[in-house]
PDB file of N, CA and C in Angstrom:
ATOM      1  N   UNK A   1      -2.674   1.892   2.191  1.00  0.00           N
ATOM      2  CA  UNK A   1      -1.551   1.517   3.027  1.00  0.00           C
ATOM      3  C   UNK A   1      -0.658   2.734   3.207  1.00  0.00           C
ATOM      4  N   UNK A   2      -0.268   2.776   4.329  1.00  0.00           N
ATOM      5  CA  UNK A   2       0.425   4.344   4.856  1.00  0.00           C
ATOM      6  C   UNK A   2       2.004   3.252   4.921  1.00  0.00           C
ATOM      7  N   UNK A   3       3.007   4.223   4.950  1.00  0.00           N
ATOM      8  CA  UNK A   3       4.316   4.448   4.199  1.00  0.00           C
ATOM      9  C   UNK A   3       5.122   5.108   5.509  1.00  0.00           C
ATOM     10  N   UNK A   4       6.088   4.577   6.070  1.00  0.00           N
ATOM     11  CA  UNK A   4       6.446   5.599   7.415  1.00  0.00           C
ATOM     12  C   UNK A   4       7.989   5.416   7.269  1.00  0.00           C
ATOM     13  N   UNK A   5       8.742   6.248   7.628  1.00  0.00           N
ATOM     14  CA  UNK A   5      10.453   6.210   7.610  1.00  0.00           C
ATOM     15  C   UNK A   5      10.608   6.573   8.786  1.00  0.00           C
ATOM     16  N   UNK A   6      11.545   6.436  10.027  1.00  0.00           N
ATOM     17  CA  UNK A   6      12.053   6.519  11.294  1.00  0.00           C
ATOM     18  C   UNK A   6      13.672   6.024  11.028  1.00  0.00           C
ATOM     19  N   UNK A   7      13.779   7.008  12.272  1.00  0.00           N
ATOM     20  CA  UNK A   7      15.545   6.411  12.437  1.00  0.00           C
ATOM     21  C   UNK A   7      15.397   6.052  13.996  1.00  0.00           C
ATOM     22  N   UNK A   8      16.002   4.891  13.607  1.00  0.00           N
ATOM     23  CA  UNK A   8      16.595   4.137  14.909  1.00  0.00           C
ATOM     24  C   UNK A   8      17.961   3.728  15.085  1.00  0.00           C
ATOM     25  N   UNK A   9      17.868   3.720  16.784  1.00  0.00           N
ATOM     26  CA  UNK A   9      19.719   4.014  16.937  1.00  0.00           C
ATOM     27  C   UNK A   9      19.959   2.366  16.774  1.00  0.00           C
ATOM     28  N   UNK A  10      21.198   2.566  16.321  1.00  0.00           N
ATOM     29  CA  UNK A  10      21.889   1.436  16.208  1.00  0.00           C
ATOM     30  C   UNK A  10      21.746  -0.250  17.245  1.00  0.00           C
ATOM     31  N   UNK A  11      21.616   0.228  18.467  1.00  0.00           N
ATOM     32  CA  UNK A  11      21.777  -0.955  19.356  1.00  0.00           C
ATOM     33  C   UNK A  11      20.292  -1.012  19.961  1.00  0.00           C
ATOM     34  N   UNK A  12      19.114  -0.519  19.032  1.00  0.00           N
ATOM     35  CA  UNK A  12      17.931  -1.025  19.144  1.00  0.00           C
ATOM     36  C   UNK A  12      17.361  -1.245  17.825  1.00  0.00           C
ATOM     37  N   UNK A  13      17.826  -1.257  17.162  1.00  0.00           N
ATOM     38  CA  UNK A  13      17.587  -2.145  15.496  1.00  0.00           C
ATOM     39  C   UNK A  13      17.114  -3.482  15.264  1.00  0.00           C
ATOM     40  N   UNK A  14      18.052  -4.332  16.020  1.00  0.00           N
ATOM     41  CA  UNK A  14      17.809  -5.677  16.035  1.00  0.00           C
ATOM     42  C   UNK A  14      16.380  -5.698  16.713  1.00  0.00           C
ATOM     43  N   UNK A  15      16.321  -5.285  18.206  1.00  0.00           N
ATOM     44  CA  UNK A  15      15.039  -5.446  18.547  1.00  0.00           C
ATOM     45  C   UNK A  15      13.992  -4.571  17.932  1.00  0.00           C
ATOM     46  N   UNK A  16      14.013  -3.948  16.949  1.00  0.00           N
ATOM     47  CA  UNK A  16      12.800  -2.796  16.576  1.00  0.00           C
ATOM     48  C   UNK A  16      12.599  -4.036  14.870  1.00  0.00           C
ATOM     49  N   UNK A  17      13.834  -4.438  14.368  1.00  0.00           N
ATOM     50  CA  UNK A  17      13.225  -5.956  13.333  1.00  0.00           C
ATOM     51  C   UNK A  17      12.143  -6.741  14.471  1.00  0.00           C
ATOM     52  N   UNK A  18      12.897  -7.268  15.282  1.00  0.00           N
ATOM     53  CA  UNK A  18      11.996  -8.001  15.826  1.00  0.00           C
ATOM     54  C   UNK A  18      10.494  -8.153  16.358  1.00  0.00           C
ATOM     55  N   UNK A  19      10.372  -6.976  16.594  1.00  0.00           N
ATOM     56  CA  UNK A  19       8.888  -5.970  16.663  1.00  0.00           C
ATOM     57  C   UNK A  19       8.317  -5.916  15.495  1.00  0.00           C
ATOM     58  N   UNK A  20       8.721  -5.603  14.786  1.00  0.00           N
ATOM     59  CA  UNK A  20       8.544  -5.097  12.987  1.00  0.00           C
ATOM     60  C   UNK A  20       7.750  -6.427  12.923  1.00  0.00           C
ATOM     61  N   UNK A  21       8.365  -7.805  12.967  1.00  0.00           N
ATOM     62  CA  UNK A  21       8.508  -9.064  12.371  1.00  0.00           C
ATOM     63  C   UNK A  21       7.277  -9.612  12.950  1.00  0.00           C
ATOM     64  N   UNK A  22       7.010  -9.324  14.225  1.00  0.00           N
ATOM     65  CA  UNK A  22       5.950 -10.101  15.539  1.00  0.00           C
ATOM     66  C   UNK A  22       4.381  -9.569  14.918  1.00  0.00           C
ATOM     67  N   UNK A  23       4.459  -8.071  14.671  1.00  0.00           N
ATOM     68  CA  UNK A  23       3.144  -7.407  14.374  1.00  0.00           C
ATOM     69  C   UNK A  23       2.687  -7.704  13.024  1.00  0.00           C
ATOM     70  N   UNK A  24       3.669  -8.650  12.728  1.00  0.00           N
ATOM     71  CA  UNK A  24       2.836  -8.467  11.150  1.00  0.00           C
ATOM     72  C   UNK A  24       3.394  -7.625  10.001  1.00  0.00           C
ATOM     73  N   UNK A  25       4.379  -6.597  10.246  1.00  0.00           N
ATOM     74  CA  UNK A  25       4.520  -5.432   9.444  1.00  0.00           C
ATOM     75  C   UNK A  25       5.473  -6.063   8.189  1.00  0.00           C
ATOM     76  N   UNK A  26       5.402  -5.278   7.276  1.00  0.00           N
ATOM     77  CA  UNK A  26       6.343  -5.527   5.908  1.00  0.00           C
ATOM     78  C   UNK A  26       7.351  -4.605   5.989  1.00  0.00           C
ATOM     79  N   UNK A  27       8.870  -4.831   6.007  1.00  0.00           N
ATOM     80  CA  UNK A  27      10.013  -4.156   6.179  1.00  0.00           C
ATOM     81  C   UNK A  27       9.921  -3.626   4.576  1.00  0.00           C
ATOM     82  N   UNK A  28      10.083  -2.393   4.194  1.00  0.00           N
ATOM     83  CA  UNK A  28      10.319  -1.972   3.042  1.00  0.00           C
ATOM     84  C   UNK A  28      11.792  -2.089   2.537  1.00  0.00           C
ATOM     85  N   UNK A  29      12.256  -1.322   3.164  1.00  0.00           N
ATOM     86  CA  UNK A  29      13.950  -1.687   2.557  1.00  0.00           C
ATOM     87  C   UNK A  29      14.927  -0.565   3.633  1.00  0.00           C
ATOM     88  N   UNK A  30      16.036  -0.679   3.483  1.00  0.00           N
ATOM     89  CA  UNK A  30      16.544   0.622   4.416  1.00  0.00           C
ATOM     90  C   UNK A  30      16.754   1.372   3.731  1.00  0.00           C
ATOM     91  N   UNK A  31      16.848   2.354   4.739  1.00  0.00           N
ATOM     92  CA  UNK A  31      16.676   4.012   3.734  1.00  0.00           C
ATOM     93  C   UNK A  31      17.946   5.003   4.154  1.00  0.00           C
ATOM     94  N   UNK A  32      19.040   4.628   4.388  1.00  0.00           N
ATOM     95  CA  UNK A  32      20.122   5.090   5.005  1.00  0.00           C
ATOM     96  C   UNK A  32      20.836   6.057   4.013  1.00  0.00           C
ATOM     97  N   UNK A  33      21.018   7.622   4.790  1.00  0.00           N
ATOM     98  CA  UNK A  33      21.765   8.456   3.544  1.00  0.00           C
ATOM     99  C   UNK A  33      23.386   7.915   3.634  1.00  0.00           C
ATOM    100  N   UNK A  34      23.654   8.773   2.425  1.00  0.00           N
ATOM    101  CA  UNK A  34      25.114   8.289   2.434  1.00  0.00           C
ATOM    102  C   UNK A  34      25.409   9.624   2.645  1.00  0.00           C
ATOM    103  N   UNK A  35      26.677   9.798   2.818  1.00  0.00           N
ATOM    104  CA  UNK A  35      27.239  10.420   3.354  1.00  0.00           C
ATOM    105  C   UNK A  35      27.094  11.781   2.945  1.00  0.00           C
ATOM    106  N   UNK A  36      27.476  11.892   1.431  1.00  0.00           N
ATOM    107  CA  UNK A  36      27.019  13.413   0.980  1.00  0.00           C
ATOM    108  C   UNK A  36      25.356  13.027   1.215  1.00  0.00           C
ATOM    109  N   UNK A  37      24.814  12.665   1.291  1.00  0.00           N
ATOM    110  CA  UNK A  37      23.757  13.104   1.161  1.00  0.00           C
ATOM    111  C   UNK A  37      23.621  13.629   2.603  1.00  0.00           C
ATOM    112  N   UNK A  38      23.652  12.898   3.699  1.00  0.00           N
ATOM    113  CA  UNK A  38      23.599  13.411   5.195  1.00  0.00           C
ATOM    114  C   UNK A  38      24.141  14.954   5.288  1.00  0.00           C
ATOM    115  N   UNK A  39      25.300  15.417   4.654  1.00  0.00           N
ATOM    116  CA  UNK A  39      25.768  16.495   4.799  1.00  0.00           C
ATOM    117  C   UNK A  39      24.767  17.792   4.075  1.00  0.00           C
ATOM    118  N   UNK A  40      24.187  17.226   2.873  1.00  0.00           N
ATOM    119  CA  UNK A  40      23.354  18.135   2.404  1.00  0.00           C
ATOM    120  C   UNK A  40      22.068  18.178   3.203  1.00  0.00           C
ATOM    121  N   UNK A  41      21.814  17.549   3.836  1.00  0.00           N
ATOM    122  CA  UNK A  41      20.464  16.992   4.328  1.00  0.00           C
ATOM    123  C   UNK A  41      20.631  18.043   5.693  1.00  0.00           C
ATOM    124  N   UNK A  42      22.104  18.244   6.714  1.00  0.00           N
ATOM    125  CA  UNK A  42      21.848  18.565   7.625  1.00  0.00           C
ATOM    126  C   UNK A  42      22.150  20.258   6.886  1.00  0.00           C
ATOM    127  N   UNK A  43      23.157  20.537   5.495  1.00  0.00           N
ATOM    128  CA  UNK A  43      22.769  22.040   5.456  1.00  0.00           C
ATOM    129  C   UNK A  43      21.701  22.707   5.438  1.00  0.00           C
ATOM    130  N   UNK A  44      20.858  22.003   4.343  1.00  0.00           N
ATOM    131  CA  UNK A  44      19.642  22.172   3.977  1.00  0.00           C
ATOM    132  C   UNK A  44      18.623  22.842   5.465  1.00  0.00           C
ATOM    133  N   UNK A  45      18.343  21.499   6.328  1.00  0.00           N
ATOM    134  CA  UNK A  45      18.293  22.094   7.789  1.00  0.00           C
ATOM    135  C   UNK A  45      18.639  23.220   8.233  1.00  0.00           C
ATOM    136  N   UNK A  46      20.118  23.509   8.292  1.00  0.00           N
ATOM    137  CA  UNK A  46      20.385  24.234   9.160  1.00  0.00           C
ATOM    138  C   UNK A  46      20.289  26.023   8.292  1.00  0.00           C
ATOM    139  N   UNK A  47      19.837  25.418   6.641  1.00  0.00           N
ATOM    140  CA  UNK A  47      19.522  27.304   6.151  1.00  0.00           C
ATOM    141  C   UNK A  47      17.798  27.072   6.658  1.00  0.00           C
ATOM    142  N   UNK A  48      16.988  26.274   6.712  1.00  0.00           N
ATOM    143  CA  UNK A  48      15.882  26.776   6.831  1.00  0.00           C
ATOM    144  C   UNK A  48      15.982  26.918   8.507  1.00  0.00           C
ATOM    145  N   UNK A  49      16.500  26.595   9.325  1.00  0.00           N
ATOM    146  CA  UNK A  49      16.470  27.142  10.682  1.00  0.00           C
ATOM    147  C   UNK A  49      16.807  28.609  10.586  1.00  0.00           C
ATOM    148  N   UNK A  50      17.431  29.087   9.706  1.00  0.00           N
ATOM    149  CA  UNK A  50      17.900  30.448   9.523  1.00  0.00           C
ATOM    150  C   UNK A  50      17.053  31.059   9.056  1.00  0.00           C
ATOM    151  N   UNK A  51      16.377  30.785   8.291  1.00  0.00           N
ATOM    152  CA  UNK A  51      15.223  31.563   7.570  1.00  0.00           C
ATOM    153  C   UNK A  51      14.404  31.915   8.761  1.00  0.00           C
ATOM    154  N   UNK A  52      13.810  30.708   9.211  1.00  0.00           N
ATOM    155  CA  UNK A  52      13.265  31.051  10.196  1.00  0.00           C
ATOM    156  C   UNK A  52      13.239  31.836  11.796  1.00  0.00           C
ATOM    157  N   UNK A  53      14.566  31.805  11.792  1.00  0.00           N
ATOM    158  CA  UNK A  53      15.152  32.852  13.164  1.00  0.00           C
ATOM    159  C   UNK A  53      15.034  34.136  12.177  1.00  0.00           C
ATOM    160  N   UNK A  54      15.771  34.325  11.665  1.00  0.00           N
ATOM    161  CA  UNK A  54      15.258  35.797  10.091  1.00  0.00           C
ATOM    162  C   UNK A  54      14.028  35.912  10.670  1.00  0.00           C
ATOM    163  N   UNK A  55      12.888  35.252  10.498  1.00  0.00           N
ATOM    164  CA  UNK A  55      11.313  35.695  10.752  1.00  0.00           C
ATOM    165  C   UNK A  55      11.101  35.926  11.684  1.00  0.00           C
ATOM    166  N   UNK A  56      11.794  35.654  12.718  1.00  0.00           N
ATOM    167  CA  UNK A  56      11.391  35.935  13.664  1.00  0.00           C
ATOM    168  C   UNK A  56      10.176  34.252  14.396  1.00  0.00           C
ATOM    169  N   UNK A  57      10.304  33.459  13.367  1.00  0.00           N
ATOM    170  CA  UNK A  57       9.466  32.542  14.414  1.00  0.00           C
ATOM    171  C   UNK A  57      10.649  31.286  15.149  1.00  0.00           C
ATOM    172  N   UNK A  58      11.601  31.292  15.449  1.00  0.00           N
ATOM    173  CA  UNK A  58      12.374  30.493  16.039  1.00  0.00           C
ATOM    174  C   UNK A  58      13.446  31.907  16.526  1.00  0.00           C
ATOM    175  N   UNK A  59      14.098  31.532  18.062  1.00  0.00           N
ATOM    176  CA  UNK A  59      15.066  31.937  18.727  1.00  0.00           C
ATOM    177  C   UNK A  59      16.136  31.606  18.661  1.00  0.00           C
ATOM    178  N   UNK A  60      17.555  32.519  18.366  1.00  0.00           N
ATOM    179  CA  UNK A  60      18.686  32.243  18.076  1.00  0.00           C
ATOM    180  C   UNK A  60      19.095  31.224  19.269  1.00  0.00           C
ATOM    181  N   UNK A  61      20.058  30.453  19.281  1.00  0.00           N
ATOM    182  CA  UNK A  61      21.282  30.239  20.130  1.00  0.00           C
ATOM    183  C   UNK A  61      22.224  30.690  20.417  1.00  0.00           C
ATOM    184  N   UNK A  62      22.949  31.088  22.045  1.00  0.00           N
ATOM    185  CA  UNK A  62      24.179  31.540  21.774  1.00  0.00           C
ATOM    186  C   UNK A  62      25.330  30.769  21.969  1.00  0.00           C
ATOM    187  N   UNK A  63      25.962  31.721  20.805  1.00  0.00           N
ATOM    188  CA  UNK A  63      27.368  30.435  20.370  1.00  0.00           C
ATOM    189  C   UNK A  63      27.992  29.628  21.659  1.00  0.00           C
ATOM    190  N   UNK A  64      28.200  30.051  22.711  1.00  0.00           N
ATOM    191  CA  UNK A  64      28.704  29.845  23.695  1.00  0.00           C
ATOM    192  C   UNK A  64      28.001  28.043  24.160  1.00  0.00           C
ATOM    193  N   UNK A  65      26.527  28.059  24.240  1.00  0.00           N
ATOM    194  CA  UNK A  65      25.571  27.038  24.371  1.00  0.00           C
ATOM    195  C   UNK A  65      25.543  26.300  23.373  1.00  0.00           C
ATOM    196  N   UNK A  66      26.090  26.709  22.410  1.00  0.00           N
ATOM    197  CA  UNK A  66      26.076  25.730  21.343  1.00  0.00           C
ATOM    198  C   UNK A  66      27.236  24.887  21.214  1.00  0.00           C
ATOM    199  N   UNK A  67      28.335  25.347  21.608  1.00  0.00           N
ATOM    200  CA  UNK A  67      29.872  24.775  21.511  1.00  0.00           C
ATOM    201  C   UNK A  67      29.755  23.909  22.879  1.00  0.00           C
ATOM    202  N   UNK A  68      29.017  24.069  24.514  1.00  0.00           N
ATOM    203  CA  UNK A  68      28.774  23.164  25.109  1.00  0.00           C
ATOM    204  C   UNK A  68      27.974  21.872  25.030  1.00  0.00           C
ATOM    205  N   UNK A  69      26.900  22.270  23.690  1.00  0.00           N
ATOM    206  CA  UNK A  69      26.496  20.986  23.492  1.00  0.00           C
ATOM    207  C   UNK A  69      27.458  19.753  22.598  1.00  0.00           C
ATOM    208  N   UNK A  70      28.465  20.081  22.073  1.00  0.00           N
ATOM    209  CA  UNK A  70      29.451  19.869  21.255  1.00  0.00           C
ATOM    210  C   UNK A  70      30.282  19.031  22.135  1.00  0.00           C
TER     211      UNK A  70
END
């Protein structure tokens, strides 16, 4: 038996139980970080994106494009 975690947005939850429920599937439990954890979760991320622009296998952003996605 395979084991899967996904995030789903909020105002398709109810219908993604309901799917869950129709196919047969077994809801494991929710898996929601808390808060420090989300924060470590997105540093963590954002040093290995760095490592990897360092290597040279991912392309920087410039700050400018980044504060418009903001």
């Amino acid at each position: 038996m395979k084991q899967v975690t996904i995030e789903i947005p909020d105002k398709k939850y109810p219908f993604f139980l309901e799917l869950v429920e129709s196919l047969g599937l077994k809801k494991v439990g929710k898996a929601e970080k808390s808060g420090k954890e989300q924060i470590l979760a997105g540093v963590k991320e954002a040093v290995e994106e760095m490592k990897l622009i360092k290597a040279g296998k991912k392309k920087a952003r410039n700050a400018e494009d980044f504060l418009n996605e903001l």
